[in-house]
Protein backbone atom coordinates (compact mmCIF):
# COMPACT_ATOMS: atom_id res chain seq x y z
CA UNK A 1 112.51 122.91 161.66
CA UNK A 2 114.75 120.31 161.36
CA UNK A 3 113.24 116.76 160.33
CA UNK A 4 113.40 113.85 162.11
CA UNK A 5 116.42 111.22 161.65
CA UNK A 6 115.11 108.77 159.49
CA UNK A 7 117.37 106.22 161.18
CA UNK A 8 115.29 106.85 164.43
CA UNK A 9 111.84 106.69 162.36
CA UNK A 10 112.66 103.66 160.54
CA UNK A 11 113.38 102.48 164.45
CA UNK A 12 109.87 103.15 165.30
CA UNK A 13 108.39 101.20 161.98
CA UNK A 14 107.44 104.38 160.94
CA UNK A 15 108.38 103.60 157.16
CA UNK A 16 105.91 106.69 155.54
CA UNK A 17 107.25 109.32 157.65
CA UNK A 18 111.13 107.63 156.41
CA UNK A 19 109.57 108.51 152.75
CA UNK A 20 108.18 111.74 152.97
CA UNK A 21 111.69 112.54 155.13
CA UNK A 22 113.95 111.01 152.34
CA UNK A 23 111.72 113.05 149.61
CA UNK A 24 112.15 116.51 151.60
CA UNK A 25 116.26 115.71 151.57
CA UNK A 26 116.78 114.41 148.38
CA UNK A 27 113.65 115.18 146.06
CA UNK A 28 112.90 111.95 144.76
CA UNK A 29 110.09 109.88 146.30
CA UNK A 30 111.77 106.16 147.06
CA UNK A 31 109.65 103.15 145.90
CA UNK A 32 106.73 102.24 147.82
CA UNK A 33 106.42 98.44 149.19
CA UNK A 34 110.00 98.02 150.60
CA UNK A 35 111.67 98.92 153.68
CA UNK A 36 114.29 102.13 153.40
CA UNK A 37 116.00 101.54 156.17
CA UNK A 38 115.50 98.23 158.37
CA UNK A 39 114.31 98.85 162.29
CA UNK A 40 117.37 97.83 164.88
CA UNK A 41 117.33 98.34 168.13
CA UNK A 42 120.74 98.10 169.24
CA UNK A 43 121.24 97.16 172.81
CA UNK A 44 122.79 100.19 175.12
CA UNK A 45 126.12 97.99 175.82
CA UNK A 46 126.42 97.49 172.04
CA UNK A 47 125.77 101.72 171.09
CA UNK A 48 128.39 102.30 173.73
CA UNK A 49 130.80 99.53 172.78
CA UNK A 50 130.26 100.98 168.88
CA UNK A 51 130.88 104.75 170.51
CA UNK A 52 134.20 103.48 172.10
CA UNK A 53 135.24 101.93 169.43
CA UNK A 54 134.60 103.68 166.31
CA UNK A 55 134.45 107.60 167.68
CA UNK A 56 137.20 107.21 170.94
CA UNK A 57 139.24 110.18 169.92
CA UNK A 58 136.15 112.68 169.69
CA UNK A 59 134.32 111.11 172.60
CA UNK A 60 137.25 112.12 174.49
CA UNK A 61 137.60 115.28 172.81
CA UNK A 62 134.30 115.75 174.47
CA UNK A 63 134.63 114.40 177.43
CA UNK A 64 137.43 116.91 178.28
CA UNK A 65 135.60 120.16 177.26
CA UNK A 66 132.91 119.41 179.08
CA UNK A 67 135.09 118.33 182.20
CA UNK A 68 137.42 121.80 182.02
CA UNK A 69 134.16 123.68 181.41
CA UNK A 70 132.66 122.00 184.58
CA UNK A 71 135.65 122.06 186.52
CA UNK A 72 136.53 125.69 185.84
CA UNK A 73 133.04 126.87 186.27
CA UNK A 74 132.05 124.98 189.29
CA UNK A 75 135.27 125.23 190.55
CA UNK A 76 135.67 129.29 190.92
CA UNK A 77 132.00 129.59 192.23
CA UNK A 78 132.50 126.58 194.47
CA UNK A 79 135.22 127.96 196.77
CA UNK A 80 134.50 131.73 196.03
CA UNK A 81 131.91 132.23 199.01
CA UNK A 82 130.48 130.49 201.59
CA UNK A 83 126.99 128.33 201.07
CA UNK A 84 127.74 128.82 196.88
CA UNK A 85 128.82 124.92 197.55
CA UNK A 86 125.13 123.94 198.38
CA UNK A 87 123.95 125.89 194.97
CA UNK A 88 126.62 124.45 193.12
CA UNK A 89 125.99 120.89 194.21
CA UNK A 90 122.15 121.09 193.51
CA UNK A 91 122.91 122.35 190.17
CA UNK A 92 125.11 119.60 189.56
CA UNK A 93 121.96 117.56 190.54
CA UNK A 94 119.71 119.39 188.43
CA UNK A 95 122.12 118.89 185.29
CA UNK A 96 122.00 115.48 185.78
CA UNK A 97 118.74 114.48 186.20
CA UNK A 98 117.55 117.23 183.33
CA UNK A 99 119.82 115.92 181.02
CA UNK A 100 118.75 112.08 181.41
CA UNK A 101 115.08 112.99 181.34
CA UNK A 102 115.44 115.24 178.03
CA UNK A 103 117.76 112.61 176.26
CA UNK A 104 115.28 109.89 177.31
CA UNK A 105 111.99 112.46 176.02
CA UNK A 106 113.54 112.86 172.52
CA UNK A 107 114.45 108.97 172.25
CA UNK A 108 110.32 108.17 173.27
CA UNK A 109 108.81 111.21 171.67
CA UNK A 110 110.86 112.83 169.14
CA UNK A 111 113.57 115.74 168.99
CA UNK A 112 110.55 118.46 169.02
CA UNK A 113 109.07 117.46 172.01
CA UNK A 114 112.83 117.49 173.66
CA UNK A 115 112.87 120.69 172.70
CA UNK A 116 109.65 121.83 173.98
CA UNK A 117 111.14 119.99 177.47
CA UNK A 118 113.94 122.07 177.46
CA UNK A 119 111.88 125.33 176.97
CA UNK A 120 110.23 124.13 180.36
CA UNK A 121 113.36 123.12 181.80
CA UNK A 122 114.30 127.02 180.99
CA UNK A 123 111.47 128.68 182.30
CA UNK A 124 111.10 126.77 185.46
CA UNK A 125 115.21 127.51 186.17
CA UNK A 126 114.46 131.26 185.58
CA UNK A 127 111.76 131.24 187.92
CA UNK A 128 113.73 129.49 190.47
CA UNK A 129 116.32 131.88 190.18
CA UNK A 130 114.16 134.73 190.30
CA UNK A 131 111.86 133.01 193.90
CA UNK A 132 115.65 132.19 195.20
């Protein structure tokens, strides 16, 4: 499994669990008593102004894969048949909302229990499909 960022512990004053994640990478244990990395809590204005600013090209880059993906997708299924414009427009909902709650889970509680949201995520989507 993949350790935690230590940016993200260091965050969450959790200096020990910085240690024993620096230790794992690099194989030396860092001096106890002083702070490896200091907590900052950037506002979201100032992540997204940094994100603009310092990664525009790939955030674009991005932006449009995941926009042709969406549009071609969507697109064909949307205007294929009629009532697939309901299904597609719930999923659209669906996407949304499960992607704000996982990103906001990993933030609080850590990239494992993101993924242990997503499993759910998963296996309630496959029973809806299934019961639909």
């Amino acid at each position: 499994m993949i350790p935690e960022s230590s940016r993200w512990l260091a965050a969450r004053g959790r200096q020990e669990e910085v240690r024993r994640v620096v230790k794992e990478i690099t194989g030396e244990r860092p001096p106890a008593g002083e702070a490896l990395i200091e907590p900052s809590r950037p506002s979201v204005v100032a992540q997204l102004r940094e994100l603009w600013s310092r990664y525009r090209g790939r955030l674009l880059f991005g932006m449009a894969l995941d926009f042709s993906e969406a549009a071609g997708y969507y697109g064909l299924f949307t205007f294929t048949a009629t009532g697939v414009g309901a299904c597609v427009a719930v999923g659209r909902v669906g996407a949304i909302i499960g992607n704000v709650v996982l990103g906001l889970s990993a933030a609080a509680f850590g990239l494992s229990s993101g993924f242990a949201l997503l499993a759910g995520f998963w296996a309630i989507g496959a029973l809806a499909a299934v019961i639909w």
